[in-house]
C-alpha atoms as a PDB file:
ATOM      1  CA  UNK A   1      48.382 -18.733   1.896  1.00  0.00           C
ATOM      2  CA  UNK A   2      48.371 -14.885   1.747  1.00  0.00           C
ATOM      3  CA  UNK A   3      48.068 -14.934  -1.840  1.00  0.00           C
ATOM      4  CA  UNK A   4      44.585 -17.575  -1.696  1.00  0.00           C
ATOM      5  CA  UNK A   5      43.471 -15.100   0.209  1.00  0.00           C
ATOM      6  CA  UNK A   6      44.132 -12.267  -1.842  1.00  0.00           C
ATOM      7  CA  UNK A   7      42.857 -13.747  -4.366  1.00  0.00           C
ATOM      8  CA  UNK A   8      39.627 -15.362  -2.846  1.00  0.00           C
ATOM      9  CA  UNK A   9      38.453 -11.989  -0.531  1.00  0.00           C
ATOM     10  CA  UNK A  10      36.378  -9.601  -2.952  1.00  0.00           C
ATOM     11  CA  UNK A  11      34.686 -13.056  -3.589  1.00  0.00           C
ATOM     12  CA  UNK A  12      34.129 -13.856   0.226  1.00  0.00           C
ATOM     13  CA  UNK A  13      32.901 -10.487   1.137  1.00  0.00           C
ATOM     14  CA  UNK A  14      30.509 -10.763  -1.223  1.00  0.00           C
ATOM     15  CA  UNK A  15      29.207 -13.492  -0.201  1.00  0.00           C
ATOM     16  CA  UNK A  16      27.664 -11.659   3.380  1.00  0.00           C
ATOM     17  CA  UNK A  17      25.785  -9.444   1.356  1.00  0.00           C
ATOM     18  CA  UNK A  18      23.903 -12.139  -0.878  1.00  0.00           C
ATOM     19  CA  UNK A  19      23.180 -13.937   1.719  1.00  0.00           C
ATOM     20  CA  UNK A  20      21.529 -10.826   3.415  1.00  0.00           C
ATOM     21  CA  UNK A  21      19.556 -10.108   0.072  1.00  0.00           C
ATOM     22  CA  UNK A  22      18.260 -13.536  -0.219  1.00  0.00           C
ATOM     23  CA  UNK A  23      17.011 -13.787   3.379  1.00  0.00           C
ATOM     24  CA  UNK A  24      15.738 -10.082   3.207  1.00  0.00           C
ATOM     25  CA  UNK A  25      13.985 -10.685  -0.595  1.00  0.00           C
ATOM     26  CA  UNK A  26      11.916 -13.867   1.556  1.00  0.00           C
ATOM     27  CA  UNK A  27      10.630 -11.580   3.879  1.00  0.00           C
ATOM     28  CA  UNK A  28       7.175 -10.394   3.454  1.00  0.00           C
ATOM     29  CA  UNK A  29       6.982  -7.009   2.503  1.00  0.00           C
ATOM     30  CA  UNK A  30       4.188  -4.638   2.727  1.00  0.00           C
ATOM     31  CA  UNK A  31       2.891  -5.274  -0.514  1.00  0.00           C
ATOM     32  CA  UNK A  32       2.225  -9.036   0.115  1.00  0.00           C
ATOM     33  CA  UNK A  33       0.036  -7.467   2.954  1.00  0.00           C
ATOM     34  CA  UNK A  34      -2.437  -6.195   0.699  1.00  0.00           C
ATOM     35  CA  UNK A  35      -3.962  -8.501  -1.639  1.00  0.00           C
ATOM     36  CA  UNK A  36      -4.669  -7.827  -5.518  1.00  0.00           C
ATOM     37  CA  UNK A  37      -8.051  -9.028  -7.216  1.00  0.00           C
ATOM     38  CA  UNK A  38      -8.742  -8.781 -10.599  1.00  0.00           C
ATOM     39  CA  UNK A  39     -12.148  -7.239 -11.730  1.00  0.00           C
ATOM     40  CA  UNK A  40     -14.252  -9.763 -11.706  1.00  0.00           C
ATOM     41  CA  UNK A  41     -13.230 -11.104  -8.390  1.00  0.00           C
ATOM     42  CA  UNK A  42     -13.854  -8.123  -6.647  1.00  0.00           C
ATOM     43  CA  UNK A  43     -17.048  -7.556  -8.038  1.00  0.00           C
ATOM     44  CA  UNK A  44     -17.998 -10.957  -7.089  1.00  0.00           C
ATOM     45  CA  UNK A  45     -16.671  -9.963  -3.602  1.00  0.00           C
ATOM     46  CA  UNK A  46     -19.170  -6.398  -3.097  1.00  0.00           C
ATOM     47  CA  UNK A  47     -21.921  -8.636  -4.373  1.00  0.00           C
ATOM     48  CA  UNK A  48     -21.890 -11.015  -1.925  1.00  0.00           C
ATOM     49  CA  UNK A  49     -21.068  -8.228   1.028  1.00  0.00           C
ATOM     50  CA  UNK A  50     -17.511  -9.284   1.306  1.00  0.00           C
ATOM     51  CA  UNK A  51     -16.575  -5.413   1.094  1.00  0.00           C
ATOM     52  CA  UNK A  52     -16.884  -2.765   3.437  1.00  0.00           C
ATOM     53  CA  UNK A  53     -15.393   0.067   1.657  1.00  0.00           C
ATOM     54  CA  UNK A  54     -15.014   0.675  -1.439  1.00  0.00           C
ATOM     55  CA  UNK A  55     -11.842   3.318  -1.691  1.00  0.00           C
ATOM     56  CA  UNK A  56     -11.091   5.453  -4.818  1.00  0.00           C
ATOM     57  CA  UNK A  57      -7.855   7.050  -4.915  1.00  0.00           C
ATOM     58  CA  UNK A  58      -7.330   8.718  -8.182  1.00  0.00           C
ATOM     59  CA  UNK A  59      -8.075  12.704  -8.295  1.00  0.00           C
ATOM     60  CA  UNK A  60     -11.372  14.370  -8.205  1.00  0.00           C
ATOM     61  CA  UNK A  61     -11.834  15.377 -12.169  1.00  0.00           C
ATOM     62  CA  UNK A  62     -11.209  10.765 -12.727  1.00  0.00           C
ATOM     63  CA  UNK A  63     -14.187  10.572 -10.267  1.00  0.00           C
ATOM     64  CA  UNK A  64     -16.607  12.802 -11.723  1.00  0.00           C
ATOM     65  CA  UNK A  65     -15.061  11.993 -15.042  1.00  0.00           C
ATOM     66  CA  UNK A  66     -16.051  10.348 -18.520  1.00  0.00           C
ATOM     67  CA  UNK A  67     -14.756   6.739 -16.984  1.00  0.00           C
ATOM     68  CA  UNK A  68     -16.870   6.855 -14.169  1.00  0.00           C
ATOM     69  CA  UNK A  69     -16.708   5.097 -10.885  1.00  0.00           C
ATOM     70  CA  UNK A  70     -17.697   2.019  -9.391  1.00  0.00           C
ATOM     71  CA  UNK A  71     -20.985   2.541  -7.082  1.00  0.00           C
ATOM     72  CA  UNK A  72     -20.201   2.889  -3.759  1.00  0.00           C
ATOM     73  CA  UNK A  73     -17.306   4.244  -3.953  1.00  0.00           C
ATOM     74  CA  UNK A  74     -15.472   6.897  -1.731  1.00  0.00           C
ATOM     75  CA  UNK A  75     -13.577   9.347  -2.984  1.00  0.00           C
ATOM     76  CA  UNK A  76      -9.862   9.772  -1.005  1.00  0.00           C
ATOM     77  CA  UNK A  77      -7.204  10.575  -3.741  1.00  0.00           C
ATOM     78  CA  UNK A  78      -3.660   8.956  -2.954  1.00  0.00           C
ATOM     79  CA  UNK A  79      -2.457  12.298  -1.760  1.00  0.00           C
ATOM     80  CA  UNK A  80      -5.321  12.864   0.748  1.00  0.00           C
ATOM     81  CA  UNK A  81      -5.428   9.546   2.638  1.00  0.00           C
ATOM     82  CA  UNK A  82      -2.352  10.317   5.062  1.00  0.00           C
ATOM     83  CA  UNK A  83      -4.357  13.396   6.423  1.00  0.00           C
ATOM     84  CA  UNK A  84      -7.542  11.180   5.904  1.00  0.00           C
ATOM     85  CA  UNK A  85      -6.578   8.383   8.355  1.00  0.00           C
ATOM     86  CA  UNK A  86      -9.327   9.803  11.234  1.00  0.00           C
ATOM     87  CA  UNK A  87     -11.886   8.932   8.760  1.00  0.00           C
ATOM     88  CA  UNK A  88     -10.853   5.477   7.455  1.00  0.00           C
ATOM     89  CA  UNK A  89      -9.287   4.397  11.217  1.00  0.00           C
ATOM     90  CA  UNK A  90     -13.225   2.560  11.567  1.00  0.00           C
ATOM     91  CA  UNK A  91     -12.474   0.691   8.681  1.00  0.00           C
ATOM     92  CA  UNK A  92      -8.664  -0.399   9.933  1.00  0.00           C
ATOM     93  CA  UNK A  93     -10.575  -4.061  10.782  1.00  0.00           C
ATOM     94  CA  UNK A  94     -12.689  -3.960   8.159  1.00  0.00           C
ATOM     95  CA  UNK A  95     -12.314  -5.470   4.326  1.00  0.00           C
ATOM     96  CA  UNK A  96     -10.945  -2.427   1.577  1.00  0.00           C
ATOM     97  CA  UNK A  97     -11.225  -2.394  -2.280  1.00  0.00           C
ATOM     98  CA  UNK A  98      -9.237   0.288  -3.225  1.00  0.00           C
ATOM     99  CA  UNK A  99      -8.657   1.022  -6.744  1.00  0.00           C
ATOM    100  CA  UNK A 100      -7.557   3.789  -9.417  1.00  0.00           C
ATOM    101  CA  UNK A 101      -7.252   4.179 -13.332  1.00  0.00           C
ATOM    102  CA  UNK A 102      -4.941   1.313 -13.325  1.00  0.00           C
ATOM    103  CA  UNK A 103      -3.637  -0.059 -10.040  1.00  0.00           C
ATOM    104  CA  UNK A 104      -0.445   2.339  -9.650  1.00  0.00           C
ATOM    105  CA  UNK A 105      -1.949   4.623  -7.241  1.00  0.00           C
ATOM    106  CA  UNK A 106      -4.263   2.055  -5.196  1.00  0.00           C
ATOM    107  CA  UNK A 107      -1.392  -0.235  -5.044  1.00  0.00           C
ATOM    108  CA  UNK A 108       0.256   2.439  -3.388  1.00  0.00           C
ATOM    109  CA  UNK A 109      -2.675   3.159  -1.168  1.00  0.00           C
ATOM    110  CA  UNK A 110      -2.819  -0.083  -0.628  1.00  0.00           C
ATOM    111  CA  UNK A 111       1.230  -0.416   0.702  1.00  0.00           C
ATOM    112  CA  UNK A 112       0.263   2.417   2.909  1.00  0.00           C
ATOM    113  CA  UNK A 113      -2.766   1.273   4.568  1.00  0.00           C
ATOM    114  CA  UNK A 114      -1.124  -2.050   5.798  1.00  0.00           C
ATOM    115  CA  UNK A 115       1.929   0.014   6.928  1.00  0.00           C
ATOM    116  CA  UNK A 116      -0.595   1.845   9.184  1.00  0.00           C
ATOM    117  CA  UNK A 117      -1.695  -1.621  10.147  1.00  0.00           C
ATOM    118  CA  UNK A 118      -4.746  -1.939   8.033  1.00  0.00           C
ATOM    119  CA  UNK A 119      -4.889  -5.660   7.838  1.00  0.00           C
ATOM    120  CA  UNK A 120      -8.023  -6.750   5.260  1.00  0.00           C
ATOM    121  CA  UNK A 121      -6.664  -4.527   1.989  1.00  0.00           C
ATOM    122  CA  UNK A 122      -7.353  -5.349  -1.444  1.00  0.00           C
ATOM    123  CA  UNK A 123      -6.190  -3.694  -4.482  1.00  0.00           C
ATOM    124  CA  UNK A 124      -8.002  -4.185  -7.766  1.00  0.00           C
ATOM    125  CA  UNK A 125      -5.807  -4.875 -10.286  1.00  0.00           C
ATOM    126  CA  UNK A 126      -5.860  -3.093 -13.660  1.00  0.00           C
ATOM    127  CA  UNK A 127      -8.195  -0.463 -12.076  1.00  0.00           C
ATOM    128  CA  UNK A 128     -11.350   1.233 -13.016  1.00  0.00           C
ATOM    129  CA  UNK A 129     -10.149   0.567 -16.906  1.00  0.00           C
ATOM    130  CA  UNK A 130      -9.820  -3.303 -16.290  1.00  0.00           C
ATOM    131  CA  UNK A 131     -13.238  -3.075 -14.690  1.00  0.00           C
ATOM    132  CA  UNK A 132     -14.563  -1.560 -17.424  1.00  0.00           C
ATOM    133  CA  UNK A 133     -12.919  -3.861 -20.101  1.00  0.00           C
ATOM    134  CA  UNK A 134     -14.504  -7.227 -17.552  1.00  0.00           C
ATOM    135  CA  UNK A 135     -17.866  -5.402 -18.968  1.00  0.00           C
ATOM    136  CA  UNK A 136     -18.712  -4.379 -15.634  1.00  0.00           C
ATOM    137  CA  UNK A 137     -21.082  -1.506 -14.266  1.00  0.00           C
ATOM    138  CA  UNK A 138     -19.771   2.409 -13.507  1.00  0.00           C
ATOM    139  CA  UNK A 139     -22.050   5.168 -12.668  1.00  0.00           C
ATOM    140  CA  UNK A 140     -20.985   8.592 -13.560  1.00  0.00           C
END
């Protein structure tokens, strides 16, 4: 008996921990709390008023930059929004696009925002670039 068990323990104590990374990998995290839309969606979604913010989180020189910007948008890089949260707390309720060069940054804005409890977060995926490639208007 002693020797089953010797033999069958590293297996069995295993076994706790993949159970415990199943169950954890089916909970929603706070990336399923934001939602990602690809270019064309979104646009779809500020033309029919479906946005209420428009959020651009990639550095001031991108904004002003050669690839332009989507109109409407407001500038809060990714390393400004934590001390930024006064100004976007009236927009906690409220339907976000946020976006960057190519979704790294606003998917990371986006993360933080619902940690914060920001419940109506989308991220456009691909970014300003995949906007651009859908053929669709920047202003610069």
């Amino acid at each position: 008996m002693i020797s089953i068990v010797r033999r069958y323990l590293p297996r069995l104590s295993a076994l706790p921990l993949a159970v415990l990374i199943v169950f954890a990998s089916s909970l929603p995290s706070l990336a399923d709390q934001s939602k990602r839309v690809d270019a064309k969606t979104a646009s779809k979604m500020i033309e029919t008023g479906g946005i209420d913010m428009i959020l651009d989180v990639r550095d001031i020189d991108e904004y002003t930059g050669p690839d332009g910007r989507i109109k409407g948008a407001q500038l809060v890089p990714l390393d400004k929004i934590p001390a930024s949260m006064n100004k976007l707390a009236s927009f906690k309720d409220k339907t976000l696009l946020v976006y960057c060069a190519v979704g790294g940054r606003s998917n990371d804005a986006a993360r933080y925002l619902a940690s914060k409890g920001f419940n109506n977060v989308f991220d456009l995926s691909g970014g300003i670039y995949a906007w651009k490639a859908a053929g669709l208007p920047v202003i610069k």
